[in-house]
PDB file of N, CA and C in Angstrom:
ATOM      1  N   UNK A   1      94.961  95.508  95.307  1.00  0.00           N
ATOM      2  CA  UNK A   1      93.911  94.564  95.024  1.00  0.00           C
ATOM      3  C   UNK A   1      93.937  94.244  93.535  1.00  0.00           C
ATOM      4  N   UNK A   2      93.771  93.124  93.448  1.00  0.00           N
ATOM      5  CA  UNK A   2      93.976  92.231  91.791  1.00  0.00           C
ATOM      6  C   UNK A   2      92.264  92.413  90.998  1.00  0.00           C
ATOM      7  N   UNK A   3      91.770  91.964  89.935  1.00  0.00           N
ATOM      8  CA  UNK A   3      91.026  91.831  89.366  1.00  0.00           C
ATOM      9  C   UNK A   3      90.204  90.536  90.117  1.00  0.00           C
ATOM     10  N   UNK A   4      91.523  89.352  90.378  1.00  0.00           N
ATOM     11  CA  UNK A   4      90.981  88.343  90.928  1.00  0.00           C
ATOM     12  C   UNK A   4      90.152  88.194  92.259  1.00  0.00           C
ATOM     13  N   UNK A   5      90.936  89.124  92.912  1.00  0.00           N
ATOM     14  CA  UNK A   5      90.122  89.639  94.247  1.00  0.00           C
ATOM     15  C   UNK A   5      89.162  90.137  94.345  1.00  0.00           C
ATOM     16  N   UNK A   6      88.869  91.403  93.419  1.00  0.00           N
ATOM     17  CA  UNK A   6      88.119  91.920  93.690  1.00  0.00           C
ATOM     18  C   UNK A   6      86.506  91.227  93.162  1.00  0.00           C
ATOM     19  N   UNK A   7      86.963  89.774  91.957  1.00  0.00           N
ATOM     20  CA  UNK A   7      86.018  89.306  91.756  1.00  0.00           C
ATOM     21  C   UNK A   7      85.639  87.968  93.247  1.00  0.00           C
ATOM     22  N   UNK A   8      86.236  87.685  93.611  1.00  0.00           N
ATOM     23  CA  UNK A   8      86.248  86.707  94.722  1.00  0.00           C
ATOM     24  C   UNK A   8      85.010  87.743  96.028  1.00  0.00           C
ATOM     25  N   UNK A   9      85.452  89.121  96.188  1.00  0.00           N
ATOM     26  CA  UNK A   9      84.916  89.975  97.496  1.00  0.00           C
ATOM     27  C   UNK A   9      83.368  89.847  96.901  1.00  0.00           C
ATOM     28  N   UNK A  10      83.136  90.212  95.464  1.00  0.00           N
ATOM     29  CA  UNK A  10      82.041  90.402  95.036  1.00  0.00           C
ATOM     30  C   UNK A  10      81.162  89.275  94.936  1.00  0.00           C
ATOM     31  N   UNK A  11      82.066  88.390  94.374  1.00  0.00           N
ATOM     32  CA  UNK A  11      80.755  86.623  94.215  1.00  0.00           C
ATOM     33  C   UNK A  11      80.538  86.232  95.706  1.00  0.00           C
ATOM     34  N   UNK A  12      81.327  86.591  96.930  1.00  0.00           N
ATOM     35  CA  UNK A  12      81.278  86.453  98.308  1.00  0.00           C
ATOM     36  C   UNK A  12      79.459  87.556  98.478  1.00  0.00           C
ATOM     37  N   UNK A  13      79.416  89.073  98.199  1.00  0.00           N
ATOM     38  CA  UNK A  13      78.410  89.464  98.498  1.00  0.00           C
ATOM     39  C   UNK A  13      77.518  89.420  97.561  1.00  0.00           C
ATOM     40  N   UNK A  14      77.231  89.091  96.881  1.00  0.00           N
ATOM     41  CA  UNK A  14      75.854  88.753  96.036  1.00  0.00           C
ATOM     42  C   UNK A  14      75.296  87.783  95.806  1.00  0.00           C
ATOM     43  N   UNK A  15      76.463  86.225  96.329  1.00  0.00           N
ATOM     44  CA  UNK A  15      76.188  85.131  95.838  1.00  0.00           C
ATOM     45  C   UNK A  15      75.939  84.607  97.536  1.00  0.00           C
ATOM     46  N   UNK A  16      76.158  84.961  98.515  1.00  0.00           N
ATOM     47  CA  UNK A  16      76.406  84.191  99.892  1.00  0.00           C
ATOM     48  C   UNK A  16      75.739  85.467 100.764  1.00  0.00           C
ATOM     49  N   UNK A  17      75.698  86.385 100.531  1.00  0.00           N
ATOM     50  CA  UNK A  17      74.838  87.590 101.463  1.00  0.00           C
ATOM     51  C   UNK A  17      73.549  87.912 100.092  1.00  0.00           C
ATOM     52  N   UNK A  18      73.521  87.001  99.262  1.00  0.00           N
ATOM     53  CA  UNK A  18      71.856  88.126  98.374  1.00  0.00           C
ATOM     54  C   UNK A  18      72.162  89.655  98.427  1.00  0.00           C
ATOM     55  N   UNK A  19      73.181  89.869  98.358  1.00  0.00           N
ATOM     56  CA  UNK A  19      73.143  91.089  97.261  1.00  0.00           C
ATOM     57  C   UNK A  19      72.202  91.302  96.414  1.00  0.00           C
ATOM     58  N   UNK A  20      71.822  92.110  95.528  1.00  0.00           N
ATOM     59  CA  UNK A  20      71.395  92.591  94.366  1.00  0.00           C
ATOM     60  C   UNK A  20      72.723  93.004  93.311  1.00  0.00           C
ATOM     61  N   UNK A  21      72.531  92.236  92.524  1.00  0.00           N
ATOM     62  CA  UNK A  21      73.334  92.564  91.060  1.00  0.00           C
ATOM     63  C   UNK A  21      74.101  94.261  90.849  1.00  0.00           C
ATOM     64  N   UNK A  22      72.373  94.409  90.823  1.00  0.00           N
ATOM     65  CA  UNK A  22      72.622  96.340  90.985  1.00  0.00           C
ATOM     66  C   UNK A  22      72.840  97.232  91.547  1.00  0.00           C
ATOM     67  N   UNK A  23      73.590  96.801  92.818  1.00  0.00           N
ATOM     68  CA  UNK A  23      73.704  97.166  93.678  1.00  0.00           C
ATOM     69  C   UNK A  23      75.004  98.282  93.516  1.00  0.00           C
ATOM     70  N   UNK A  24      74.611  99.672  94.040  1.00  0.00           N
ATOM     71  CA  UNK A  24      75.809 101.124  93.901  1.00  0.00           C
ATOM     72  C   UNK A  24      77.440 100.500  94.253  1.00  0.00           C
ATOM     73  N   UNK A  25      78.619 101.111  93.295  1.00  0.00           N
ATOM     74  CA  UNK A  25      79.542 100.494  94.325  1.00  0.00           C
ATOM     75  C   UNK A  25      80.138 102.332  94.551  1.00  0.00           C
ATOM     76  N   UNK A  26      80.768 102.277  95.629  1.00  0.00           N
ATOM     77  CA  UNK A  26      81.282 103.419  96.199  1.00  0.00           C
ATOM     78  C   UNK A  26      82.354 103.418  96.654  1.00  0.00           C
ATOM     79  N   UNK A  27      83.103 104.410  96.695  1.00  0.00           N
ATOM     80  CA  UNK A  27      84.391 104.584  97.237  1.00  0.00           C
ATOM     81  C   UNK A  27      84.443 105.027  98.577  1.00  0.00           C
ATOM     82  N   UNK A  28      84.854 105.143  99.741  1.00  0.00           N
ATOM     83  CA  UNK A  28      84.686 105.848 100.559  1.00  0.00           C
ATOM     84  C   UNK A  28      85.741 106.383 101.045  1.00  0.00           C
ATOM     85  N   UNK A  29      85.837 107.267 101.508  1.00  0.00           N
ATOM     86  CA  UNK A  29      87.124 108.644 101.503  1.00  0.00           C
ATOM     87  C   UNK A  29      87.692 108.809 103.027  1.00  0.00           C
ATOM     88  N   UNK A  30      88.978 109.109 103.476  1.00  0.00           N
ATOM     89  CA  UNK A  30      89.348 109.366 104.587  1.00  0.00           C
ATOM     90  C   UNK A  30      89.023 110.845 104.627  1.00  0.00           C
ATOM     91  N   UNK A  31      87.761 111.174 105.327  1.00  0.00           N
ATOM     92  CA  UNK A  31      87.588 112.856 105.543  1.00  0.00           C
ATOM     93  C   UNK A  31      86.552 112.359 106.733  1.00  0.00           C
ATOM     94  N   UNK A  32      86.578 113.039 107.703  1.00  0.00           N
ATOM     95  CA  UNK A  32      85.737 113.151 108.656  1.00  0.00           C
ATOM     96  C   UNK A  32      84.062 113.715 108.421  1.00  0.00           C
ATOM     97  N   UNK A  33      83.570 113.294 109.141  1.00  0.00           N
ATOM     98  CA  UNK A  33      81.891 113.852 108.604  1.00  0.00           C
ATOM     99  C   UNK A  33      81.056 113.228 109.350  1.00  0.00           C
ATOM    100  N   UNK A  34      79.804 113.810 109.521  1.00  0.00           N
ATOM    101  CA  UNK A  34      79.154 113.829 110.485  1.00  0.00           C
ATOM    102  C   UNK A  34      77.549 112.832 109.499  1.00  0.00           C
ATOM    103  N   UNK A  35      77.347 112.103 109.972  1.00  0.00           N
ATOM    104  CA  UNK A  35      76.407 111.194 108.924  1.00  0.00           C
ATOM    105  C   UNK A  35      76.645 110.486 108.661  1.00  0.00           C
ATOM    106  N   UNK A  36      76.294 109.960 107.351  1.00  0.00           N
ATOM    107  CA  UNK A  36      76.663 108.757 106.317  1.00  0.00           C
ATOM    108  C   UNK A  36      78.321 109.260 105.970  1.00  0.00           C
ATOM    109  N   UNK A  37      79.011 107.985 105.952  1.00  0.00           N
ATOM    110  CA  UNK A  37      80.610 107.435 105.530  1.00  0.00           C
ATOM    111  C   UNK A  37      80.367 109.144 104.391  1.00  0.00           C
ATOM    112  N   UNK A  38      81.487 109.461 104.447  1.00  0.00           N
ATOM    113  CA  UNK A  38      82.033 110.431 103.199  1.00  0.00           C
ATOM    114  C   UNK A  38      82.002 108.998 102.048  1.00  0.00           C
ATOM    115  N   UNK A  39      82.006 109.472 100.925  1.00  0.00           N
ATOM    116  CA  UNK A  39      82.023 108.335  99.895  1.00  0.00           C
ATOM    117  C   UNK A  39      81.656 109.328  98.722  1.00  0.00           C
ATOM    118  N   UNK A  40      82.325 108.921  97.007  1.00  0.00           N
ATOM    119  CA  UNK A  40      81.940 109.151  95.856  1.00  0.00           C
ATOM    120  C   UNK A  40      81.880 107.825  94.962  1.00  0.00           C
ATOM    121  N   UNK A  41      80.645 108.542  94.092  1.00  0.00           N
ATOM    122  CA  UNK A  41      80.353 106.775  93.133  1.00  0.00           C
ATOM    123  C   UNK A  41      81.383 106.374  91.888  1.00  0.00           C
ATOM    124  N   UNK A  42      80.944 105.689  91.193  1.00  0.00           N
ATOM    125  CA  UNK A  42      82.355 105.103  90.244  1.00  0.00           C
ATOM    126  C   UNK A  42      81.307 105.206  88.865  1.00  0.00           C
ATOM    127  N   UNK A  43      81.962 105.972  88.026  1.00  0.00           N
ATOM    128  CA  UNK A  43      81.587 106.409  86.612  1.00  0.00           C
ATOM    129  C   UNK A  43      82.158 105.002  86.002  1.00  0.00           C
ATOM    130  N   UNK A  44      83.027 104.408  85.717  1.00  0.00           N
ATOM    131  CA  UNK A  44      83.381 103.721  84.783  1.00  0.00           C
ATOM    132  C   UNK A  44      84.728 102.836  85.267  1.00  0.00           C
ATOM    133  N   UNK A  45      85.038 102.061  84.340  1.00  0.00           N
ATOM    134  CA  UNK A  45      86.030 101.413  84.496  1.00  0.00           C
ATOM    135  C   UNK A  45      86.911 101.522  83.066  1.00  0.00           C
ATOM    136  N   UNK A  46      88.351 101.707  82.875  1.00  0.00           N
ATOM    137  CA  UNK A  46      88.855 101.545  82.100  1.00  0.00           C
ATOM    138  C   UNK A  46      90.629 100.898  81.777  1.00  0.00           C
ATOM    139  N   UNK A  47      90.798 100.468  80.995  1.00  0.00           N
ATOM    140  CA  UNK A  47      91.876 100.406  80.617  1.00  0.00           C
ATOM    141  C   UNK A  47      92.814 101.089  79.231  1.00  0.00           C
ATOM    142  N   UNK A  48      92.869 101.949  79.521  1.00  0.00           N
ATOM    143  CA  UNK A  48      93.398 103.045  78.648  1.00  0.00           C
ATOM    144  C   UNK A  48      95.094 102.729  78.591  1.00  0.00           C
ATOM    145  N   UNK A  49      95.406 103.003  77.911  1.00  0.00           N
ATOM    146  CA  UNK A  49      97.037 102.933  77.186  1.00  0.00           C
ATOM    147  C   UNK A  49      97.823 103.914  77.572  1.00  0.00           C
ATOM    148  N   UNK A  50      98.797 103.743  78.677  1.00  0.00           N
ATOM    149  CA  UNK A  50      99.506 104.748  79.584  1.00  0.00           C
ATOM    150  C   UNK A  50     100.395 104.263  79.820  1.00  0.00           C
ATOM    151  N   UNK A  51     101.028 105.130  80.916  1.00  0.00           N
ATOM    152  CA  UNK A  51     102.549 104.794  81.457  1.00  0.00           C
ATOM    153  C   UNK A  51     102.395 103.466  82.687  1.00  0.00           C
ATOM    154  N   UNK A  52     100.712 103.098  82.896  1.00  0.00           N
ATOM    155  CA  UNK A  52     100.791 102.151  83.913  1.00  0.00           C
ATOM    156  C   UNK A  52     100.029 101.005  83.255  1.00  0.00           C
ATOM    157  N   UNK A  53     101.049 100.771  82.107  1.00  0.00           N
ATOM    158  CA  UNK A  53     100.502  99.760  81.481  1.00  0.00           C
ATOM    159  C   UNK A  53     100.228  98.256  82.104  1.00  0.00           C
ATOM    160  N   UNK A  54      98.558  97.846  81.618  1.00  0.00           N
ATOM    161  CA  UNK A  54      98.612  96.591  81.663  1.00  0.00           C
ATOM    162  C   UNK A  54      97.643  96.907  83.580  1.00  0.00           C
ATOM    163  N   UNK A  55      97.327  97.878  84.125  1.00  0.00           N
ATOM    164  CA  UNK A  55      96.622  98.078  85.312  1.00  0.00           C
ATOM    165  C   UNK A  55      95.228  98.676  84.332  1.00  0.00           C
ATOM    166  N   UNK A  56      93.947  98.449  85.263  1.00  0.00           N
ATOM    167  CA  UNK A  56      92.771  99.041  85.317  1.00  0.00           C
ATOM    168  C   UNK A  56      92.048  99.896  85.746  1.00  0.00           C
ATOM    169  N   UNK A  57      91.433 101.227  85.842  1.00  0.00           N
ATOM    170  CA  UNK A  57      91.526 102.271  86.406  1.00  0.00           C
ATOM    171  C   UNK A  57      89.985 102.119  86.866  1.00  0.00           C
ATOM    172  N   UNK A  58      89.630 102.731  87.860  1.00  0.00           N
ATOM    173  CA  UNK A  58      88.380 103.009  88.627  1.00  0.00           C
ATOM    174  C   UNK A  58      88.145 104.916  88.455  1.00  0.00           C
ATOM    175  N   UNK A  59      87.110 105.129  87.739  1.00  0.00           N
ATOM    176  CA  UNK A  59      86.954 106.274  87.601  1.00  0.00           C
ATOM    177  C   UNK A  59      85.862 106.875  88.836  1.00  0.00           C
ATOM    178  N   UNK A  60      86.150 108.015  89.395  1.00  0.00           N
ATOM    179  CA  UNK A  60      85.545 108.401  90.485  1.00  0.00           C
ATOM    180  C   UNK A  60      84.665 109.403  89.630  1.00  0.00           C
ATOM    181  N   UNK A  61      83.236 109.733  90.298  1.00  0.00           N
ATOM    182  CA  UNK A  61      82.429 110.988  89.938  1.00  0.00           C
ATOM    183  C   UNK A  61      83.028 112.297  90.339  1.00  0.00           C
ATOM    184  N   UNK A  62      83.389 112.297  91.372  1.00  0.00           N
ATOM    185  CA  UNK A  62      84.387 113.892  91.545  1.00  0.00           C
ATOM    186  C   UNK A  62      85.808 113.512  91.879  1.00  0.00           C
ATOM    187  N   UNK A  63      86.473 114.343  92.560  1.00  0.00           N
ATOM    188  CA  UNK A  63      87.683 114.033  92.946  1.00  0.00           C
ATOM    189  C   UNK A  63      87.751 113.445  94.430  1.00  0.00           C
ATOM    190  N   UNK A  64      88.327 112.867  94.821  1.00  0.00           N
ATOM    191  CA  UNK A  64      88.898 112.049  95.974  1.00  0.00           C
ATOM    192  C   UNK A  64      89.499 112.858  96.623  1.00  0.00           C
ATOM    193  N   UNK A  65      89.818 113.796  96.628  1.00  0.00           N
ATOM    194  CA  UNK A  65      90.859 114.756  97.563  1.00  0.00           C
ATOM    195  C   UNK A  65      90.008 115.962  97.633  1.00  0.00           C
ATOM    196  N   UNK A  66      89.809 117.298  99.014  1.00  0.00           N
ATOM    197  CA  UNK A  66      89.280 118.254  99.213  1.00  0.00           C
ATOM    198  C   UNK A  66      90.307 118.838  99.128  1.00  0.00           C
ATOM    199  N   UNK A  67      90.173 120.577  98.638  1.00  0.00           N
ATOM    200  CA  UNK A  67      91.338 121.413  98.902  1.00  0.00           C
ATOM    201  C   UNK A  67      90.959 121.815 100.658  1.00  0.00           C
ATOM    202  N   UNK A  68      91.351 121.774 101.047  1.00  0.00           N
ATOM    203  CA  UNK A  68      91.243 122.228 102.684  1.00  0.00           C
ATOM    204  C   UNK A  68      92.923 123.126 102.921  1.00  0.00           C
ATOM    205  N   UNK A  69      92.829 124.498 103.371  1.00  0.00           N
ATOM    206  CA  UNK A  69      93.617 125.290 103.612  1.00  0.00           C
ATOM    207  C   UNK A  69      94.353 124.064 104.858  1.00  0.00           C
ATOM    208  N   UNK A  70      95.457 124.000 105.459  1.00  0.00           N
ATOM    209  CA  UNK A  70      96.470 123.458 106.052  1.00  0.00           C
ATOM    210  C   UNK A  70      96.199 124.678 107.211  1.00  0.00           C
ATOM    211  N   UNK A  71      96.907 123.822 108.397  1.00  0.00           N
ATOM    212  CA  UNK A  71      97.067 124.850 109.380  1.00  0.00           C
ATOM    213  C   UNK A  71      98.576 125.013 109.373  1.00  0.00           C
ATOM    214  N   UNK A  72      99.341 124.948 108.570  1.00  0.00           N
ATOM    215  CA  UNK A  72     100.872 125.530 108.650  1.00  0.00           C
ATOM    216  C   UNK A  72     100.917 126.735 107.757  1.00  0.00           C
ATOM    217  N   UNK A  73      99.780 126.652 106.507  1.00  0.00           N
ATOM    218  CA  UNK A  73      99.754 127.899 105.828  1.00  0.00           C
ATOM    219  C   UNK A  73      98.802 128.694 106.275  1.00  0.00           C
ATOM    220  N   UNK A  74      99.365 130.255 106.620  1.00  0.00           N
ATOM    221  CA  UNK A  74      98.785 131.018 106.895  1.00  0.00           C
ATOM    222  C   UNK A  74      97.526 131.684 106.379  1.00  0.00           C
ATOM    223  N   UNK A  75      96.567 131.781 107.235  1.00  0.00           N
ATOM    224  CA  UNK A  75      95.302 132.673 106.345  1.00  0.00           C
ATOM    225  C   UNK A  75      94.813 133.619 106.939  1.00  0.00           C
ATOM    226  N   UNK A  76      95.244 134.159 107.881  1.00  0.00           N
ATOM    227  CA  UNK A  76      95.343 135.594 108.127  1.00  0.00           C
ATOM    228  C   UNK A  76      94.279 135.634 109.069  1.00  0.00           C
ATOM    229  N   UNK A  77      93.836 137.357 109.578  1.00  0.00           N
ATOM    230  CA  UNK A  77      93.106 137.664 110.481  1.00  0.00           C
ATOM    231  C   UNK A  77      92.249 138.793 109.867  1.00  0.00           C
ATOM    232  N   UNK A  78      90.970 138.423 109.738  1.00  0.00           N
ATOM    233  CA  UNK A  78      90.117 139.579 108.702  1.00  0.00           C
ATOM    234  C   UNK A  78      89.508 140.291 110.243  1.00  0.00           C
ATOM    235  N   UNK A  79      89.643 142.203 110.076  1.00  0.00           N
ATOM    236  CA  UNK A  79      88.849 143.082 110.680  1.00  0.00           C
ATOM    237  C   UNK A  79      87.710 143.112 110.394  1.00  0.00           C
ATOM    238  N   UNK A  80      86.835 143.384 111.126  1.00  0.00           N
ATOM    239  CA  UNK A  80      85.427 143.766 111.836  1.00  0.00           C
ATOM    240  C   UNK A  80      85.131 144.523 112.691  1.00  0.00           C
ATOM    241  N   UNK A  81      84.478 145.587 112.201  1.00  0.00           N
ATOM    242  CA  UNK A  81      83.891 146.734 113.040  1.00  0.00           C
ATOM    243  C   UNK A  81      82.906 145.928 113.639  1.00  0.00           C
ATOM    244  N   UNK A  82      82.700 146.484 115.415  1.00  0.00           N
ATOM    245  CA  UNK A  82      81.086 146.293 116.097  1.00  0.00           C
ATOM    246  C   UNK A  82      81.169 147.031 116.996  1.00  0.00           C
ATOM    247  N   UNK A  83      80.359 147.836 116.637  1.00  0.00           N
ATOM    248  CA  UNK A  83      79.741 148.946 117.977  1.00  0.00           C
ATOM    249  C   UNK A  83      80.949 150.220 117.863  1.00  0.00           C
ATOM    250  N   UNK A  84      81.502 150.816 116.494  1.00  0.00           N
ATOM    251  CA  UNK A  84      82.685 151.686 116.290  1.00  0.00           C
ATOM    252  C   UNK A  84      83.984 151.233 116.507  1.00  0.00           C
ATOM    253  N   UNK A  85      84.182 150.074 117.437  1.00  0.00           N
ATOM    254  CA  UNK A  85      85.736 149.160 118.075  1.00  0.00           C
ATOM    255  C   UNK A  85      85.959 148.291 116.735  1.00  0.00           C
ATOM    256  N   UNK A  86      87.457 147.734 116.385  1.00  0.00           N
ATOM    257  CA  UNK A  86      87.558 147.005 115.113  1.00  0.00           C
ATOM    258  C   UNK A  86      88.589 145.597 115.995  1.00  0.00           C
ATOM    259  N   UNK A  87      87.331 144.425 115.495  1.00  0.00           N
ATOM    260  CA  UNK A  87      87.679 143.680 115.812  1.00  0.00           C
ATOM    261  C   UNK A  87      87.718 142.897 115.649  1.00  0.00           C
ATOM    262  N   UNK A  88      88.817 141.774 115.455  1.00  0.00           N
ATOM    263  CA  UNK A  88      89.774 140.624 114.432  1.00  0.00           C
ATOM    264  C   UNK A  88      89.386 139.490 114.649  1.00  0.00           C
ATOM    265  N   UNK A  89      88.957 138.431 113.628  1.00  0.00           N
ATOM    266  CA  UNK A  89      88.858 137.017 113.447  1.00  0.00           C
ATOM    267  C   UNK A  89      89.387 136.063 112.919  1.00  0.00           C
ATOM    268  N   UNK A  90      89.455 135.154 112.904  1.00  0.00           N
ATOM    269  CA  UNK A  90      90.304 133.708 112.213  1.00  0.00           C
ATOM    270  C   UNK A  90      89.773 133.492 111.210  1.00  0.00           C
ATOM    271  N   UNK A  91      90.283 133.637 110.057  1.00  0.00           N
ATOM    272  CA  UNK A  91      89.881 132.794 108.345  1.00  0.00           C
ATOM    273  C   UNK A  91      89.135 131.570 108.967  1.00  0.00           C
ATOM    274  N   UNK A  92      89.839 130.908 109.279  1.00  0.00           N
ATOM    275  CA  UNK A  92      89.301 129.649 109.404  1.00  0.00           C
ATOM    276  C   UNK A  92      88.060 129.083 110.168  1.00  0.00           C
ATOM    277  N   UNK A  93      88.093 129.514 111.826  1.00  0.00           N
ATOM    278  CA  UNK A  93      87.166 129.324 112.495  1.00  0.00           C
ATOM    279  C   UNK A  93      85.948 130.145 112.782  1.00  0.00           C
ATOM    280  N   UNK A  94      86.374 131.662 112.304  1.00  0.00           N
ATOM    281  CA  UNK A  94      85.132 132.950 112.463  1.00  0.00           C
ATOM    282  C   UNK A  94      85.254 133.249 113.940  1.00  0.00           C
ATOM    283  N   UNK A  95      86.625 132.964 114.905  1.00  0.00           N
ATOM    284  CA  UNK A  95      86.683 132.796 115.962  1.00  0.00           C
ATOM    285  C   UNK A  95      87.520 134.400 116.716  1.00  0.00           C
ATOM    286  N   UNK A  96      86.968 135.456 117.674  1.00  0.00           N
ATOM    287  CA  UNK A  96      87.808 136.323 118.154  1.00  0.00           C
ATOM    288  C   UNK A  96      89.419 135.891 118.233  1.00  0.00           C
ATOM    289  N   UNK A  97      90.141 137.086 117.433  1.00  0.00           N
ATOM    290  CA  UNK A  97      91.669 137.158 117.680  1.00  0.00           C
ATOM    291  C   UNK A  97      92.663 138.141 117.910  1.00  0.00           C
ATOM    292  N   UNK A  98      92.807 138.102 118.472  1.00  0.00           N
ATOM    293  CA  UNK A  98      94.269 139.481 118.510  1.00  0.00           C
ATOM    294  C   UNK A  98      94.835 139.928 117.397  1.00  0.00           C
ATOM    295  N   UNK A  99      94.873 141.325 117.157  1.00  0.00           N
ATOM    296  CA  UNK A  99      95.769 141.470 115.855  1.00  0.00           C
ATOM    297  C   UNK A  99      96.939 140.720 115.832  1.00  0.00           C
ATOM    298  N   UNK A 100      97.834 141.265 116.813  1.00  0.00           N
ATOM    299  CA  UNK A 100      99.113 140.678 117.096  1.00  0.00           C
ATOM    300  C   UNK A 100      99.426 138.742 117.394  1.00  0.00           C
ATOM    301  N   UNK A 101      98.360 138.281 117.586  1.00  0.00           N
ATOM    302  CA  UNK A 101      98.546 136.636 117.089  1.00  0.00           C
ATOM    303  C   UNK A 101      99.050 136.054 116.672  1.00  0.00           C
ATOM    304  N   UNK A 102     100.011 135.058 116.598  1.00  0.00           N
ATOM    305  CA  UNK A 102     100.711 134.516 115.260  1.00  0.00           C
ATOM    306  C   UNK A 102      99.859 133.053 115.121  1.00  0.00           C
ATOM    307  N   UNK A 103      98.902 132.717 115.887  1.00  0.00           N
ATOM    308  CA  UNK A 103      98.227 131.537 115.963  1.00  0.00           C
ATOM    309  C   UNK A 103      96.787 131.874 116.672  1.00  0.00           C
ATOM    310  N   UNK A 104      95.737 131.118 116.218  1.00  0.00           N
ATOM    311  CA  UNK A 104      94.328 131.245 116.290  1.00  0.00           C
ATOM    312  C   UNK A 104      94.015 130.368 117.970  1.00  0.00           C
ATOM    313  N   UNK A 105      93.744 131.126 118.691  1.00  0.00           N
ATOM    314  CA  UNK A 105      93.744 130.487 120.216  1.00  0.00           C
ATOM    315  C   UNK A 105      93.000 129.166 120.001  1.00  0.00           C
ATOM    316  N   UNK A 106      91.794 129.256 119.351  1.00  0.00           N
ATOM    317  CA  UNK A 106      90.697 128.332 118.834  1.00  0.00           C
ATOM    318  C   UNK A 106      90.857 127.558 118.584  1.00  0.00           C
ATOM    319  N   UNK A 107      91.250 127.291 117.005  1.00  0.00           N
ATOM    320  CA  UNK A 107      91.585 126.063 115.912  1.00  0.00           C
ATOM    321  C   UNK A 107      93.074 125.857 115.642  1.00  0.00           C
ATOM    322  N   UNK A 108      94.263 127.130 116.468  1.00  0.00           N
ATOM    323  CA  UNK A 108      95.242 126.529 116.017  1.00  0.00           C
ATOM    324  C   UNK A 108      95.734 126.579 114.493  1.00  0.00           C
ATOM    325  N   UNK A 109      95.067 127.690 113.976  1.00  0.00           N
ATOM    326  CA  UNK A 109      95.539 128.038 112.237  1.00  0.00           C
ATOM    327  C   UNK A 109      96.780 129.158 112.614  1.00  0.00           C
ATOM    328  N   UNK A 110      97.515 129.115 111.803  1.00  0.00           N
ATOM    329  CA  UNK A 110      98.671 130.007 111.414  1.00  0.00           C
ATOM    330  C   UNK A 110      97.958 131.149 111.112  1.00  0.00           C
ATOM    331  N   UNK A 111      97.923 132.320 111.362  1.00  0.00           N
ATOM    332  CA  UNK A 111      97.856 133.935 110.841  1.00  0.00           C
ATOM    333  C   UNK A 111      98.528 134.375 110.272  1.00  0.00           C
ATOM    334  N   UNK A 112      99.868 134.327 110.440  1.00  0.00           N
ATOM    335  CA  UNK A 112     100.918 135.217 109.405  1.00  0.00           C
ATOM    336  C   UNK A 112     102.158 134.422 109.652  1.00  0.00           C
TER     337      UNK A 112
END
């Protein structure tokens, strides 16, 4: 998206839908979620002197990316005693597992 565009999308909603001027702009994120769109707001705009010279940068309030463990990397099977018997769960889901597991029946995470 150009400068030009993005001024064309905008005089389209404020000038032909009554927008408000002041109106939040937001990013919205490919992450699943239950509610309102995942989304972070925009601190600033800049053009700073870099290797991508001559582009404009959109500054986000946090980061755009979650660390989320992968299900190809392993995260193991934490013990739990109940009732004197010791017995094994999934990092990931908090879900009963076999010691001997190499995969979480549940969620499908790697163990070892």
């Amino acid at each position: 998206m150009t400068i030009h565009d993005m001024f064309d999308a905008m005089s389209l909603y404020v000038v032909s839908m009554d927008y408000p001027v002041d109106t939040e702009l937001i990013i919205d994120l490919k992450d699943p979620s239950t509610g309102p769109r995942a989304s972070v707001g925009i601190t600033c705009l800049t053009a700073e002197p870099s290797f991508d010279h001559g582009k404009l940068r959109i500054c986000p309030e946090t980061a755009l990316y979650r660390n989320i463990k992968r299900l190809d990397s392993p995260c193991g099977a934490y013990p739990e005693s109940i009732g004197g018997r010791i017995h094994y769960h999934c990092e990931m889901c908090r879900m009963p597992v076999s010691r001997s597991d190499l995969y979480c029946r549940h969620c499908g995470q790697r163990l070892r």
